[in-house]
ModelCIF file with pLDDT and N, C-alpha, C, O atoms, coordinates in Angstrom:
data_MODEL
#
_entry.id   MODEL 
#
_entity.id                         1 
_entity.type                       polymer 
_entity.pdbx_number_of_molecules   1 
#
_entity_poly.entity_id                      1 
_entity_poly.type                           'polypeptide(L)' 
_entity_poly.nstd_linkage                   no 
_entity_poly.nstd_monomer                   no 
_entity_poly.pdbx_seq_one_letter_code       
;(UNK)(UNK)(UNK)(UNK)(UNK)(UNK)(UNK)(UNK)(UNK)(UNK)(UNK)(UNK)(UNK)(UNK)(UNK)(UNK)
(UNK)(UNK)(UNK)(UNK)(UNK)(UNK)(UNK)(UNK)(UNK)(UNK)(UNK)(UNK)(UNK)(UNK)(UNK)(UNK)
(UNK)(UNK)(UNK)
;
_entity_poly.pdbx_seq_one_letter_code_can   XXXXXXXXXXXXXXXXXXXXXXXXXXXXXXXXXXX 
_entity_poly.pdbx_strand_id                 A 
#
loop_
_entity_poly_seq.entity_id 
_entity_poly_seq.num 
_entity_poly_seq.mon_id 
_entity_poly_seq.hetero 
1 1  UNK n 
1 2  UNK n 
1 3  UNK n 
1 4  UNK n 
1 5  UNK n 
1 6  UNK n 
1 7  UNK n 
1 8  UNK n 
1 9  UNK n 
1 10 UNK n 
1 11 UNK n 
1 12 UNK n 
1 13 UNK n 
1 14 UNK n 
1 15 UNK n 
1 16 UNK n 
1 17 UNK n 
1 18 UNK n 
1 19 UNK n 
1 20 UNK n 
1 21 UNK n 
1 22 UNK n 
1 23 UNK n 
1 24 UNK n 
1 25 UNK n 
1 26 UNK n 
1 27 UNK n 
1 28 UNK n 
1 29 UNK n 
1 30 UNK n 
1 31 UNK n 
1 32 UNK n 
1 33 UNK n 
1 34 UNK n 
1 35 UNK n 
#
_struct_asym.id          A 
_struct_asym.entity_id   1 
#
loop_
_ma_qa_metric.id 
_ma_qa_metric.mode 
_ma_qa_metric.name 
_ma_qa_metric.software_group_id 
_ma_qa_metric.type 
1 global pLDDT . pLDDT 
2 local  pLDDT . pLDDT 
#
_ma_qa_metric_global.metric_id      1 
_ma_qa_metric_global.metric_value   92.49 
_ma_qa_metric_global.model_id       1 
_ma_qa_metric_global.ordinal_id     1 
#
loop_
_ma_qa_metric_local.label_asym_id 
_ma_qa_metric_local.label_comp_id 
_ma_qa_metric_local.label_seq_id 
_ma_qa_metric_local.metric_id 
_ma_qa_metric_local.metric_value 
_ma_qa_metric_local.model_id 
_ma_qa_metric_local.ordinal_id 
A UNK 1  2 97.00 1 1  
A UNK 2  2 97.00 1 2  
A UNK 3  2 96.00 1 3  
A UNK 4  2 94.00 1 4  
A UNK 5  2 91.00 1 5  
A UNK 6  2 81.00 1 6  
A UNK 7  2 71.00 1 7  
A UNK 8  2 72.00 1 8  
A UNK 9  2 68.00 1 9  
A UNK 10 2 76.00 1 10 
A UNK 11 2 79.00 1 11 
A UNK 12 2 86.00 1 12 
A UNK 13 2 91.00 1 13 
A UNK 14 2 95.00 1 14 
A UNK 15 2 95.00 1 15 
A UNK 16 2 96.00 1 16 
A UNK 17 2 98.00 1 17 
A UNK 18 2 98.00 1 18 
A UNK 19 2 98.00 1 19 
A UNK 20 2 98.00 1 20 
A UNK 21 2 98.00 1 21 
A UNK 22 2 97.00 1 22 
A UNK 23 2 98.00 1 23 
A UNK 24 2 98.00 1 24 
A UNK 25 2 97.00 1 25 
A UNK 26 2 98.00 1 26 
A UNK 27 2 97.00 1 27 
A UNK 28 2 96.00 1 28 
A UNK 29 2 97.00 1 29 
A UNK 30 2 98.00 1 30 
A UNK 31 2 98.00 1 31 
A UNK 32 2 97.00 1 32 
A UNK 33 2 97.00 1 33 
A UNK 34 2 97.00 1 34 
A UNK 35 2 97.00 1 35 
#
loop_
_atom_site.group_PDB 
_atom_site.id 
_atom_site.type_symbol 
_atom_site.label_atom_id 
_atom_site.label_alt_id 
_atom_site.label_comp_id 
_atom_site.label_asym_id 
_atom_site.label_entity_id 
_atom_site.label_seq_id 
_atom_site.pdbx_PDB_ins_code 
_atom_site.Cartn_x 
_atom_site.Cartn_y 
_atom_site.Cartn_z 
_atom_site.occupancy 
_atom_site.B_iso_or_equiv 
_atom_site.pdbx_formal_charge 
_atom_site.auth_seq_id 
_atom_site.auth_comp_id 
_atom_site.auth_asym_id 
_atom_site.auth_atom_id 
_atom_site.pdbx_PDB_model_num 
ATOM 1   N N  . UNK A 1 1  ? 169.419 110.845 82.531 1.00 97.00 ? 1  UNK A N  1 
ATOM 2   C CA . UNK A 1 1  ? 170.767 111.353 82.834 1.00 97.00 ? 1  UNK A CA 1 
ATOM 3   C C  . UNK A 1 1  ? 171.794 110.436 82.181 1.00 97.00 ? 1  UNK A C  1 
ATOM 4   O O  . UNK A 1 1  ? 171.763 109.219 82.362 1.00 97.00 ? 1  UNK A O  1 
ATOM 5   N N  . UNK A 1 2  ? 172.819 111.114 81.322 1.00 97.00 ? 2  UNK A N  1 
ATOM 6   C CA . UNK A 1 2  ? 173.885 110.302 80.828 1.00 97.00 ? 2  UNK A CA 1 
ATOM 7   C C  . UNK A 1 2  ? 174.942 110.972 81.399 1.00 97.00 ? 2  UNK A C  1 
ATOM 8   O O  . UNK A 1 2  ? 174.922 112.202 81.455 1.00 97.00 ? 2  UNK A O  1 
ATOM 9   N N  . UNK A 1 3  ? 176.421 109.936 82.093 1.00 96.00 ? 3  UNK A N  1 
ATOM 10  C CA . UNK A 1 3  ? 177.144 111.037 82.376 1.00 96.00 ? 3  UNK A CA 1 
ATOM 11  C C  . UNK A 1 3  ? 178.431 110.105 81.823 1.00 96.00 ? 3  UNK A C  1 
ATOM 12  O O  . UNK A 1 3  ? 178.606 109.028 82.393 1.00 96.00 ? 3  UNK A O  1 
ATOM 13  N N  . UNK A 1 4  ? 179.339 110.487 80.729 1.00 94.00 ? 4  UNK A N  1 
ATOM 14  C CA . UNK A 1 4  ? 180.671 110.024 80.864 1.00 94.00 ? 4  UNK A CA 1 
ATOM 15  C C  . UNK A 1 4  ? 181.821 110.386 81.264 1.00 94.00 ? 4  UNK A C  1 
ATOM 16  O O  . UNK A 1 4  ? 182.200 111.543 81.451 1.00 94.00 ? 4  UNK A O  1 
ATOM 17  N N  . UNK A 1 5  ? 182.444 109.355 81.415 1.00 91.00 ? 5  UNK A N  1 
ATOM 18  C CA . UNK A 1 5  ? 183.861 109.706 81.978 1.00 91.00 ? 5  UNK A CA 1 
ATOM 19  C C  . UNK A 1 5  ? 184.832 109.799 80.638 1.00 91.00 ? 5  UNK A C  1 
ATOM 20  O O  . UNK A 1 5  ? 185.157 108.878 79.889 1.00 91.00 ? 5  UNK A O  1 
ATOM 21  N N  . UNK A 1 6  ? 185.185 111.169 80.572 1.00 81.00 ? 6  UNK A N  1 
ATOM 22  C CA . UNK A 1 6  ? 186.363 111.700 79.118 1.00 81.00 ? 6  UNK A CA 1 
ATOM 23  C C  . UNK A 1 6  ? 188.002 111.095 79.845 1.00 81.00 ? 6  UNK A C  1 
ATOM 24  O O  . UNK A 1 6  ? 188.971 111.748 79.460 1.00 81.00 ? 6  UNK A O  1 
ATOM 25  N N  . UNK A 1 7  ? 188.266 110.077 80.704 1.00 71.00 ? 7  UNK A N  1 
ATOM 26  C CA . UNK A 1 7  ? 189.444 110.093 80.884 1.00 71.00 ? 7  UNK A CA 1 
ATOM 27  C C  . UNK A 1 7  ? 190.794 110.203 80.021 1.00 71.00 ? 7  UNK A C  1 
ATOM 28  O O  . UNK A 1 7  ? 191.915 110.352 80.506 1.00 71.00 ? 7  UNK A O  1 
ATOM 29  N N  . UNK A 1 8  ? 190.388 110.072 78.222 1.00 72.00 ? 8  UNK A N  1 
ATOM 30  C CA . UNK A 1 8  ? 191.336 110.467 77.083 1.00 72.00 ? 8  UNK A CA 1 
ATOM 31  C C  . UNK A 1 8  ? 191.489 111.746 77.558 1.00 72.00 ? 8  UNK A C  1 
ATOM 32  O O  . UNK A 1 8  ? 192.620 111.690 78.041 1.00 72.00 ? 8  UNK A O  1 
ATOM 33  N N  . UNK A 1 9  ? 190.935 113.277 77.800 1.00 68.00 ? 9  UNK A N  1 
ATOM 34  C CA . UNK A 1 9  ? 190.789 114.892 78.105 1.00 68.00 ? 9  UNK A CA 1 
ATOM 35  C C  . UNK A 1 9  ? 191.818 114.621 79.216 1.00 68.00 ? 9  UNK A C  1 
ATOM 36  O O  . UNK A 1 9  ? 193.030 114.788 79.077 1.00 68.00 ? 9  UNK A O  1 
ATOM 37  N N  . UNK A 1 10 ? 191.227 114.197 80.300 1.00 76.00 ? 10 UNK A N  1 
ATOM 38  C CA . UNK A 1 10 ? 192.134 114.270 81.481 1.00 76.00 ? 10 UNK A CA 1 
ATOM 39  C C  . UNK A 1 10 ? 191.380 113.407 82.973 1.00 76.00 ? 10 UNK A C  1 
ATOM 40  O O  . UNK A 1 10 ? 190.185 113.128 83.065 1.00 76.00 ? 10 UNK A O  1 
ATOM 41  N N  . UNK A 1 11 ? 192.268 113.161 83.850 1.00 79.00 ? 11 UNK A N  1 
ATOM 42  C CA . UNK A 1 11 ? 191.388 112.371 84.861 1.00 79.00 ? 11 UNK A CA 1 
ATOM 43  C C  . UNK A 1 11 ? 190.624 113.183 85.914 1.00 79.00 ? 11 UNK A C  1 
ATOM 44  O O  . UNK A 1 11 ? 191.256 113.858 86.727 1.00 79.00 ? 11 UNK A O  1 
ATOM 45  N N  . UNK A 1 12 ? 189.178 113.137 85.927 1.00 86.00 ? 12 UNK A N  1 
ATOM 46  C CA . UNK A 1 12 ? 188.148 113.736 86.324 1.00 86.00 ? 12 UNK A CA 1 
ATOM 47  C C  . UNK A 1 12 ? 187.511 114.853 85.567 1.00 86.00 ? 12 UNK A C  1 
ATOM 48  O O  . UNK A 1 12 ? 187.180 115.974 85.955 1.00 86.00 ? 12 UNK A O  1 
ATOM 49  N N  . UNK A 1 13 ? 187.390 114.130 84.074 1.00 91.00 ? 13 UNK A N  1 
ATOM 50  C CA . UNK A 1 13 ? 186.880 115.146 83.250 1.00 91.00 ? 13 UNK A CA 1 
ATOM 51  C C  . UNK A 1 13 ? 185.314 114.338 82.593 1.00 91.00 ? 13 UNK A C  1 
ATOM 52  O O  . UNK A 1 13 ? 185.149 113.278 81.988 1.00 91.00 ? 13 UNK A O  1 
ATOM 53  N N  . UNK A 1 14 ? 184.161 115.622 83.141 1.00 95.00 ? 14 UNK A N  1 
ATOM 54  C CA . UNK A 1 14 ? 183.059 114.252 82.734 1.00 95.00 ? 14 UNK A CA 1 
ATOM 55  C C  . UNK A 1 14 ? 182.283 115.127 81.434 1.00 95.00 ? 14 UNK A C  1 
ATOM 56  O O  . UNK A 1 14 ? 182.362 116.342 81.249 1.00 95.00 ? 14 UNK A O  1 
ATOM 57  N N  . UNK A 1 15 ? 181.485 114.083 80.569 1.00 95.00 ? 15 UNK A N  1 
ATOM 58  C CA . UNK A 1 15 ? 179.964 114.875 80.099 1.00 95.00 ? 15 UNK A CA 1 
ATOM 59  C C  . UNK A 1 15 ? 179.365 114.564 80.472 1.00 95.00 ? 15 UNK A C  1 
ATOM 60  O O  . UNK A 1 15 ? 179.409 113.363 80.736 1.00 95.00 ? 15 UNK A O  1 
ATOM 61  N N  . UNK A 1 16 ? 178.166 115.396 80.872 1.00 96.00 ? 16 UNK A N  1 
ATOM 62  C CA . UNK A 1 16 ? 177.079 114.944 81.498 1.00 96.00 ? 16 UNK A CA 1 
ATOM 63  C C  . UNK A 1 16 ? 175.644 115.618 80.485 1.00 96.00 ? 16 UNK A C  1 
ATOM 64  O O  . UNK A 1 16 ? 175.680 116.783 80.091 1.00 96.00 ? 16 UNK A O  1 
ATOM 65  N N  . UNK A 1 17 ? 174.388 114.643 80.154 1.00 98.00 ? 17 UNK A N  1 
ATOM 66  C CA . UNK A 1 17 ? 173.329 115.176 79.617 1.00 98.00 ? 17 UNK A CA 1 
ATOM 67  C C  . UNK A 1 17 ? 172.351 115.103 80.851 1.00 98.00 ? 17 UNK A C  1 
ATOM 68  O O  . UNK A 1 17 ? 172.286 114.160 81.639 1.00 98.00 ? 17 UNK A O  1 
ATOM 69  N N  . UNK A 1 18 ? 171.639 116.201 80.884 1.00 98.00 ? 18 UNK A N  1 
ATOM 70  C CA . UNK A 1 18 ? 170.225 115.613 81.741 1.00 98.00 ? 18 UNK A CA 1 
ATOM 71  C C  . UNK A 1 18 ? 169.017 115.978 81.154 1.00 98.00 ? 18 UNK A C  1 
ATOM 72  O O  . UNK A 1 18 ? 168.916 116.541 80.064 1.00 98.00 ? 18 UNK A O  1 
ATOM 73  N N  . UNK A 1 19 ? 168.102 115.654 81.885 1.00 98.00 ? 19 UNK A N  1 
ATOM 74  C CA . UNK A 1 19 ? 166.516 115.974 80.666 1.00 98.00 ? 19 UNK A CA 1 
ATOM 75  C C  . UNK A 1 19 ? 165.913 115.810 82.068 1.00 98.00 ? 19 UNK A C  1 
ATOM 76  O O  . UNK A 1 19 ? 165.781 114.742 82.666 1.00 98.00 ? 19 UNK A O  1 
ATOM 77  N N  . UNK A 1 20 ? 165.474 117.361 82.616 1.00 98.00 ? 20 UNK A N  1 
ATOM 78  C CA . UNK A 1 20 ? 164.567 117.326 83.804 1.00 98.00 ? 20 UNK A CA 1 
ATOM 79  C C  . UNK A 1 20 ? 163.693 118.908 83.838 1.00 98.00 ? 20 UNK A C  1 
ATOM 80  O O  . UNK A 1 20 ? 164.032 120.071 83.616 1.00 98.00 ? 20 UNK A O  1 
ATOM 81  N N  . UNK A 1 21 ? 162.529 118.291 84.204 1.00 98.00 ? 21 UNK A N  1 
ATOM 82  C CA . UNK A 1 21 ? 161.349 119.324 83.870 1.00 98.00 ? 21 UNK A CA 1 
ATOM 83  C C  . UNK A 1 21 ? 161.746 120.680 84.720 1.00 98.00 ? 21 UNK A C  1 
ATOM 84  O O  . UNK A 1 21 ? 161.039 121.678 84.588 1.00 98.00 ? 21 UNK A O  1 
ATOM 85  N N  . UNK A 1 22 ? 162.621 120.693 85.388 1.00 97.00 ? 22 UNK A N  1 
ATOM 86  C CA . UNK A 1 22 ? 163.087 121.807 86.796 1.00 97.00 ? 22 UNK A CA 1 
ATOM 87  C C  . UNK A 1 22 ? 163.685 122.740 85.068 1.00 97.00 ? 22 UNK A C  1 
ATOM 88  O O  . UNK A 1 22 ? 163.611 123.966 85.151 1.00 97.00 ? 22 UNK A O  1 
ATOM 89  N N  . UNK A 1 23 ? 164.000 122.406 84.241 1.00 98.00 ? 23 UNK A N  1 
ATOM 90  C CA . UNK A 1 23 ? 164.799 123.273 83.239 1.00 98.00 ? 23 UNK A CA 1 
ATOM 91  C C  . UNK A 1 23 ? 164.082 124.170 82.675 1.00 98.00 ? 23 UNK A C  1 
ATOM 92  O O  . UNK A 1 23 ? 164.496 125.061 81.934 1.00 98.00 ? 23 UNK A O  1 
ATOM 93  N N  . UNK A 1 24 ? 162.239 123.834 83.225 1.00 98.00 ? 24 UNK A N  1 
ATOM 94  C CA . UNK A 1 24 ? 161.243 124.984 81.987 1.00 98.00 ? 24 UNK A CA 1 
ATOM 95  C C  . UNK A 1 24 ? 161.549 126.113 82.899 1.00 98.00 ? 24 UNK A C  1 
ATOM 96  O O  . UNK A 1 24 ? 161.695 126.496 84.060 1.00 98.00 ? 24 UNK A O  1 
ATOM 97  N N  . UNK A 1 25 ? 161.552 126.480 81.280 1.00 97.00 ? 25 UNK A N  1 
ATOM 98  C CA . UNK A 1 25 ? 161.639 128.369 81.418 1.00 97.00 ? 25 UNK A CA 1 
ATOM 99  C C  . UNK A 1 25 ? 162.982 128.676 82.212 1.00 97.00 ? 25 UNK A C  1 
ATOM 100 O O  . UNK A 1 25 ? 162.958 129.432 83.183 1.00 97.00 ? 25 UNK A O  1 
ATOM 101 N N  . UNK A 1 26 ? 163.942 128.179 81.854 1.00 98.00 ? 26 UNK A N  1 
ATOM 102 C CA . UNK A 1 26 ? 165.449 128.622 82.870 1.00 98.00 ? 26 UNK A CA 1 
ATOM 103 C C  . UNK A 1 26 ? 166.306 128.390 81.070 1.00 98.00 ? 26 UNK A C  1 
ATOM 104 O O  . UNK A 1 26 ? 166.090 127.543 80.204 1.00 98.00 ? 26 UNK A O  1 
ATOM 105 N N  . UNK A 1 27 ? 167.270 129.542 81.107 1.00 97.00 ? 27 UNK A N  1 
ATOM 106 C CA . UNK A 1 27 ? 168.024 129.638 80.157 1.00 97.00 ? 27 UNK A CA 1 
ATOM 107 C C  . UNK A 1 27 ? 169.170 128.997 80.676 1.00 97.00 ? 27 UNK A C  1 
ATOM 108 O O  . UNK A 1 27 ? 169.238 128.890 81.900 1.00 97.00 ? 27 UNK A O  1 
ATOM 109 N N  . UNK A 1 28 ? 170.177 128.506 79.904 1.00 96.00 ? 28 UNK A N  1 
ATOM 110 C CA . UNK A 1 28 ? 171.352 127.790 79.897 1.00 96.00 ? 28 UNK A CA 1 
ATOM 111 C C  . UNK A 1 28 ? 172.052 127.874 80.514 1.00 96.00 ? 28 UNK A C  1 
ATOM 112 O O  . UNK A 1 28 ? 172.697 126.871 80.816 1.00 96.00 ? 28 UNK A O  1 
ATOM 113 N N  . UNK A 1 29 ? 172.373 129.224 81.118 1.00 97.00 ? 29 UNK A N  1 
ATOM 114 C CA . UNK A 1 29 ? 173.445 129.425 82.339 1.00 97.00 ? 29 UNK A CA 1 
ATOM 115 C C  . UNK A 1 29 ? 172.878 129.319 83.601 1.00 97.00 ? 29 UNK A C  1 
ATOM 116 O O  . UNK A 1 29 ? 173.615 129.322 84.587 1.00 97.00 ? 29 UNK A O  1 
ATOM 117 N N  . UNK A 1 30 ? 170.986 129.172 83.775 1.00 98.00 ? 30 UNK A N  1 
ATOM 118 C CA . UNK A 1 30 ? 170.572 129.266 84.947 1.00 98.00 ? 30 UNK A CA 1 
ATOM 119 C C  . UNK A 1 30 ? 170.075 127.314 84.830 1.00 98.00 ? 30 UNK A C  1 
ATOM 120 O O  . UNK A 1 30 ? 169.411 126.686 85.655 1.00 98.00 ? 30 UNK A O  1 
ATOM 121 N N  . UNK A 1 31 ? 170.509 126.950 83.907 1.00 98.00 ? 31 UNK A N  1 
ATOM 122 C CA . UNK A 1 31 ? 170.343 125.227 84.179 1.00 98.00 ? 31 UNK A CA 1 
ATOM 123 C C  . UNK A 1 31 ? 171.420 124.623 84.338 1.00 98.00 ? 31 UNK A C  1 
ATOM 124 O O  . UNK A 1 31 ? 171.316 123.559 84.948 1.00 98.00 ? 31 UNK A O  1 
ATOM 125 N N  . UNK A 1 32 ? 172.975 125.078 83.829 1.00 97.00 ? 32 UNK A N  1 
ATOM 126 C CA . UNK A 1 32 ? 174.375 124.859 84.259 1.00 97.00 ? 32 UNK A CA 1 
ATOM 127 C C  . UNK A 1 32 ? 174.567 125.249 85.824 1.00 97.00 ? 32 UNK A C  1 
ATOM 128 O O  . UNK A 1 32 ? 175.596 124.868 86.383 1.00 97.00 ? 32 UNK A O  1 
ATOM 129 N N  . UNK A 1 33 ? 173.659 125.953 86.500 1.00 97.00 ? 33 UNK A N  1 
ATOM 130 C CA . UNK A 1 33 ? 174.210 126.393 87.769 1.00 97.00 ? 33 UNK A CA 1 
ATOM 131 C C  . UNK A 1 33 ? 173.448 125.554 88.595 1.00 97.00 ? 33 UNK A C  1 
ATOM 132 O O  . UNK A 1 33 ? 174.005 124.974 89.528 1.00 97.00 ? 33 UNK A O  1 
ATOM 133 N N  . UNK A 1 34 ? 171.895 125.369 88.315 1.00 97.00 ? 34 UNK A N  1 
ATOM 134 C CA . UNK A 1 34 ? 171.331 124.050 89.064 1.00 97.00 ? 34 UNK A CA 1 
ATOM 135 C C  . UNK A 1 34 ? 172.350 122.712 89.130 1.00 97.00 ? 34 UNK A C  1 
ATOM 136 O O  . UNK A 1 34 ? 172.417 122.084 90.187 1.00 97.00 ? 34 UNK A O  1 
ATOM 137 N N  . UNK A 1 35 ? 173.045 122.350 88.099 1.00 97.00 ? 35 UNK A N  1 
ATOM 138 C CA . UNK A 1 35 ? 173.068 121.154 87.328 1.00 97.00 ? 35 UNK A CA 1 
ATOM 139 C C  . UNK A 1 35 ? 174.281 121.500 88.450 1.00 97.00 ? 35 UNK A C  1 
ATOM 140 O O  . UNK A 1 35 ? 175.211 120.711 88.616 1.00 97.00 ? 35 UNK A O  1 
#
């Protein structure tokens, strides 16, 4: 898990990466809604 804080964007604005096996077989909008 990487998560930064974009406070240049605005305050409470983050990125976040994760890499977790719960993601097989789930497409992008059904791993944004876990996440």
């Amino acid at each position: 898990v990487e998560v930064q804080d974009n406070p240049q964007l605005c305050r409470g604005s983050f990125r976040i990466f994760v890499v977790s096996g719960i993601f097989r077989g789930l497409k992008t909008l059904q791993r944004h809604r876990l996440v």
